[in-house]
PDB file of N, CA and C in Angstrom:
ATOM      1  N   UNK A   1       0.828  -1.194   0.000  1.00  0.00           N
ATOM      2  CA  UNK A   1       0.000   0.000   0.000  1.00  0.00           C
ATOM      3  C   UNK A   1       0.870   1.255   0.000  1.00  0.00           C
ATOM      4  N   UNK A   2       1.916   1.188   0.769  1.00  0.00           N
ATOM      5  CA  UNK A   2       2.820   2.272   0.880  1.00  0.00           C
ATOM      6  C   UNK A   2       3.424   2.894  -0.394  1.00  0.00           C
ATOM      7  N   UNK A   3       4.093   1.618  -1.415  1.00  0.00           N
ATOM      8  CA  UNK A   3       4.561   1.940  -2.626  1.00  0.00           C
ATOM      9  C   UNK A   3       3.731   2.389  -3.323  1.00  0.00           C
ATOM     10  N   UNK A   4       2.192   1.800  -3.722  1.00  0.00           N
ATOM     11  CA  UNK A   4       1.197   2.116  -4.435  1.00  0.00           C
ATOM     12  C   UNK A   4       1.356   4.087  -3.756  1.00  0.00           C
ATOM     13  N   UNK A   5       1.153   4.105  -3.027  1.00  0.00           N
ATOM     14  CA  UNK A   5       1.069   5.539  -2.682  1.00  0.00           C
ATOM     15  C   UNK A   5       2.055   6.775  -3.245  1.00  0.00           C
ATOM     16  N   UNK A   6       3.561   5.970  -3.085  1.00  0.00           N
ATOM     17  CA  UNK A   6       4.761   6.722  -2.950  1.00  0.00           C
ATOM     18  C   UNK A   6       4.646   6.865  -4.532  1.00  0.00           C
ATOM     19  N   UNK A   7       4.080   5.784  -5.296  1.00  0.00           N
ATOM     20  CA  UNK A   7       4.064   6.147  -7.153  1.00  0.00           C
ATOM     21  C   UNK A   7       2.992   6.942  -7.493  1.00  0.00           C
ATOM     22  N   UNK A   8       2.001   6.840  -6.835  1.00  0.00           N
ATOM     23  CA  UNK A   8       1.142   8.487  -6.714  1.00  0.00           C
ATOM     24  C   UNK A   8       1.411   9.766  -6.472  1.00  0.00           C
ATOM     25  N   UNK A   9       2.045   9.919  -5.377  1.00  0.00           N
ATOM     26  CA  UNK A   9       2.875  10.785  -5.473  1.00  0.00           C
ATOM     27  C   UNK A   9       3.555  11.596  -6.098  1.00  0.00           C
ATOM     28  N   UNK A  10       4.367  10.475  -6.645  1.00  0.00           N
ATOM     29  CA  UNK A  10       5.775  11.026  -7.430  1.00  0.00           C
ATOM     30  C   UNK A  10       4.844  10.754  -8.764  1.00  0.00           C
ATOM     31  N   UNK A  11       4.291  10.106  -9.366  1.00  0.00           N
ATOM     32  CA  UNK A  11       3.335  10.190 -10.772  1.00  0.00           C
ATOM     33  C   UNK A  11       2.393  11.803 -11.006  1.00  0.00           C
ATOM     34  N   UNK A  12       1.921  12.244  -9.442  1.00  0.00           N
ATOM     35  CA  UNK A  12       1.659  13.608  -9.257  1.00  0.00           C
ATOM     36  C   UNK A  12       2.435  14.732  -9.451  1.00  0.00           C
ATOM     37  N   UNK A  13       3.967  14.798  -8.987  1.00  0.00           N
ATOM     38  CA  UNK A  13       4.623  15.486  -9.140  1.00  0.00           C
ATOM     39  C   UNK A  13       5.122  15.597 -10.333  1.00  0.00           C
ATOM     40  N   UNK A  14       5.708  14.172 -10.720  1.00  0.00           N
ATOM     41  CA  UNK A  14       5.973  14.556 -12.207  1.00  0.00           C
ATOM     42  C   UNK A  14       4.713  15.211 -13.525  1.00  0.00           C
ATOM     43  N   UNK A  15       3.867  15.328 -13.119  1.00  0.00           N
ATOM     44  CA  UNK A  15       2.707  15.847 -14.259  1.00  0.00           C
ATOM     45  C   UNK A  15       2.711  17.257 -13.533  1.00  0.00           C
ATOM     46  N   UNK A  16       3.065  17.627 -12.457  1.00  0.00           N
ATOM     47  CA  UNK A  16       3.092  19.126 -12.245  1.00  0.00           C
ATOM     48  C   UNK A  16       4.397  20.095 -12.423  1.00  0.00           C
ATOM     49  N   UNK A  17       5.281  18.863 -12.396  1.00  0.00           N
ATOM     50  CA  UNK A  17       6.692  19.391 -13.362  1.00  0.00           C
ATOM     51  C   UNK A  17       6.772  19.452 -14.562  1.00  0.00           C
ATOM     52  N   UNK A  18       6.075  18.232 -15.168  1.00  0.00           N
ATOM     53  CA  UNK A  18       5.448  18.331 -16.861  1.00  0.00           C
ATOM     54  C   UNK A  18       4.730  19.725 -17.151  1.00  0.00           C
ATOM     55  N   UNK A  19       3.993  20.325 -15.883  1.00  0.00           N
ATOM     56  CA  UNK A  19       3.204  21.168 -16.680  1.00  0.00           C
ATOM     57  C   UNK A  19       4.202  22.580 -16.584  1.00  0.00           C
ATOM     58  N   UNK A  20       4.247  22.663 -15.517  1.00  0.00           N
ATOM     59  CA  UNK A  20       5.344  23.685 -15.489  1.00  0.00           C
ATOM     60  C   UNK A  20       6.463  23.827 -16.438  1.00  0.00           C
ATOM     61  N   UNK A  21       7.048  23.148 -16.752  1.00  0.00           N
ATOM     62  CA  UNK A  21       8.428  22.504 -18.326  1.00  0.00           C
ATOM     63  C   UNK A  21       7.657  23.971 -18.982  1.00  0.00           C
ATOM     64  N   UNK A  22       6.325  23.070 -19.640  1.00  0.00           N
ATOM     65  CA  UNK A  22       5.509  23.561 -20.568  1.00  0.00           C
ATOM     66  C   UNK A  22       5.324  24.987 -20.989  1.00  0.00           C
ATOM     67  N   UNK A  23       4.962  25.142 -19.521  1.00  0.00           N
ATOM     68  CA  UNK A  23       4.470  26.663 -19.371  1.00  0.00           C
ATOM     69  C   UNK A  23       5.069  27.529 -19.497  1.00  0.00           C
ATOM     70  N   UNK A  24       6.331  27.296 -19.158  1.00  0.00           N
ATOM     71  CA  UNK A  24       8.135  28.330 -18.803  1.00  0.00           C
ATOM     72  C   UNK A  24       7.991  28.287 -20.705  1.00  0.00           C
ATOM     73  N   UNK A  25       8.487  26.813 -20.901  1.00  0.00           N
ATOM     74  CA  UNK A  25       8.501  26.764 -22.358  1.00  0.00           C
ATOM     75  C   UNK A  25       7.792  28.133 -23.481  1.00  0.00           C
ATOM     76  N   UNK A  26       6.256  27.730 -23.224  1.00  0.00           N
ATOM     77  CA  UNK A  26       5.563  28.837 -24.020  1.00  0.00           C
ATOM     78  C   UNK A  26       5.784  30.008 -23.899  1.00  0.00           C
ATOM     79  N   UNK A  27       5.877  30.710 -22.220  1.00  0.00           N
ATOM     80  CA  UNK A  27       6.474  31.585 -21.885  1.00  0.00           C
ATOM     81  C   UNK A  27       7.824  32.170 -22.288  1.00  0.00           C
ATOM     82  N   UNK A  28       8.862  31.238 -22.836  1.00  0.00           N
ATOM     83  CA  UNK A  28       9.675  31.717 -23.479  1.00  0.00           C
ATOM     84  C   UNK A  28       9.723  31.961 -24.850  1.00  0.00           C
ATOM     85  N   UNK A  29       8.628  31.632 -25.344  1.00  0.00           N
ATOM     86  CA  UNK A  29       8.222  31.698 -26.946  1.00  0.00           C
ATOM     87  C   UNK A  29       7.565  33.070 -27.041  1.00  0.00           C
ATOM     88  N   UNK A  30       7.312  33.731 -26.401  1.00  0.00           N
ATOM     89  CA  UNK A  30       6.397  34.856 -26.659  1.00  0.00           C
ATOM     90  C   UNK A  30       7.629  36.262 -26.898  1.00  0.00           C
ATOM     91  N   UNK A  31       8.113  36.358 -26.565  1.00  0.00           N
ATOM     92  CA  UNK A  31       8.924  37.859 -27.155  1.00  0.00           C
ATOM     93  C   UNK A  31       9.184  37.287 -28.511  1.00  0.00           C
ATOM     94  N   UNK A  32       9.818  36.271 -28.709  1.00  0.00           N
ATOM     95  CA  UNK A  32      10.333  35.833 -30.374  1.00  0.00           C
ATOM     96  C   UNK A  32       9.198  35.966 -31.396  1.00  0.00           C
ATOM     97  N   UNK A  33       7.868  35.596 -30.368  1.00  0.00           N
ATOM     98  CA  UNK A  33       6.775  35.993 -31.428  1.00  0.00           C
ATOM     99  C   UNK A  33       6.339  37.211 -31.655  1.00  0.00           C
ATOM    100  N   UNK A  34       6.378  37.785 -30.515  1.00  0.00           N
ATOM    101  CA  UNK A  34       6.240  39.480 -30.415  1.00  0.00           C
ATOM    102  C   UNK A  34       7.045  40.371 -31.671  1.00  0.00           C
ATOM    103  N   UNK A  35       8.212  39.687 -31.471  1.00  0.00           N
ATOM    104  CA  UNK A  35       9.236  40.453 -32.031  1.00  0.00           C
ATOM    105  C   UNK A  35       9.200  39.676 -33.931  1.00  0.00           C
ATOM    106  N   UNK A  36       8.800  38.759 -34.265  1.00  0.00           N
ATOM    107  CA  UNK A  36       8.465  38.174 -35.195  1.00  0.00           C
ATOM    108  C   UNK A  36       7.504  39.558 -36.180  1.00  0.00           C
ATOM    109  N   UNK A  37       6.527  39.574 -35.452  1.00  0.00           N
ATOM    110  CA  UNK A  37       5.391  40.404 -35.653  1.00  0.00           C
ATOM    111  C   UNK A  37       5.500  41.644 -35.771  1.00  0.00           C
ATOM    112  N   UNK A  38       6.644  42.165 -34.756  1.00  0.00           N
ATOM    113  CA  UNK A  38       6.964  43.624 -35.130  1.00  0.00           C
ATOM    114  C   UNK A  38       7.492  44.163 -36.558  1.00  0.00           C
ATOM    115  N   UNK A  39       9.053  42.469 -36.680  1.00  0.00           N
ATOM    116  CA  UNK A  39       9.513  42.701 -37.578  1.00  0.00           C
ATOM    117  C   UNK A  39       8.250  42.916 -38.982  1.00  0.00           C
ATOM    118  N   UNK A  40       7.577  41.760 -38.984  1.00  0.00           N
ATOM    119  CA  UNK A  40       6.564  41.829 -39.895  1.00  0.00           C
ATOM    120  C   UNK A  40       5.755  42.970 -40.678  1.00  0.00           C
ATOM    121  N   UNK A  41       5.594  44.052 -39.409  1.00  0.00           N
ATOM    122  CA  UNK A  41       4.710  44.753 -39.703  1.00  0.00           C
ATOM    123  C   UNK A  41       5.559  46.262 -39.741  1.00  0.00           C
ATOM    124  N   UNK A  42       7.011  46.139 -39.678  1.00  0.00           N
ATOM    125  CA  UNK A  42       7.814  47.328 -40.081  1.00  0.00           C
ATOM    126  C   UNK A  42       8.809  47.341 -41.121  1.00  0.00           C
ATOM    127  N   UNK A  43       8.632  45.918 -41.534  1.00  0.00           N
ATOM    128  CA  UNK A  43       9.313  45.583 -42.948  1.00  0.00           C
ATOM    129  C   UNK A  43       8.286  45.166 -43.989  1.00  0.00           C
ATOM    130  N   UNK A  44       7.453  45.837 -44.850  1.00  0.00           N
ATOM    131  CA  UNK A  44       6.763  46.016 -45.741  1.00  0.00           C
ATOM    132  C   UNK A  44       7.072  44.446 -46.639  1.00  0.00           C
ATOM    133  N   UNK A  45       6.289  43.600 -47.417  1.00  0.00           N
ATOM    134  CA  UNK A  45       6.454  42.687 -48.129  1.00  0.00           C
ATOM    135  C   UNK A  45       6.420  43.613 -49.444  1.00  0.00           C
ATOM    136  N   UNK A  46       7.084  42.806 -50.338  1.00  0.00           N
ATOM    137  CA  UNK A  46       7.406  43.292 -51.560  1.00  0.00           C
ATOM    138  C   UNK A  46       6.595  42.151 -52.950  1.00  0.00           C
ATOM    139  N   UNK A  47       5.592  42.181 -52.831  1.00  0.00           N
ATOM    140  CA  UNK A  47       5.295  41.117 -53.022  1.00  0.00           C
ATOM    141  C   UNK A  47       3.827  41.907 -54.193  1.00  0.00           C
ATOM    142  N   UNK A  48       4.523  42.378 -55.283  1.00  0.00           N
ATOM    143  CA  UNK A  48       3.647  43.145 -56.667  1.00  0.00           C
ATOM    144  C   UNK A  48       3.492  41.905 -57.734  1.00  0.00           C
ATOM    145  N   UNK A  49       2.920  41.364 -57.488  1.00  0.00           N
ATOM    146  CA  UNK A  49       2.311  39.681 -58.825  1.00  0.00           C
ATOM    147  C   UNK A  49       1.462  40.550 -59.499  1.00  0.00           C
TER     148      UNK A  49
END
């Protein structure tokens, strides 16, 4: 019963470290997109078909 528990636990923690990974992750994606977008919209496409 004890082990059954102790892998609950730690099966808990690891999915709240999983989520956290995640979150930092996306969180670090957002200026590159910011800045993606700036570039986008202050460098004109050249694009006369």
């Amino acid at each position: 019963m004890l082990v059954a528990l102790c892998l609950l636990l730690f099966s808990c923690v690891g999915a709240v470290v999983g989520a956290v990974v995640d979150t930092t992750i996306e969180v670090a994606k957002v200026p590159f997109k910011v800045a993606g977008a700036a570039v986008d919209l202050a460098v004109p496409d050249d694009d006369d078909d």
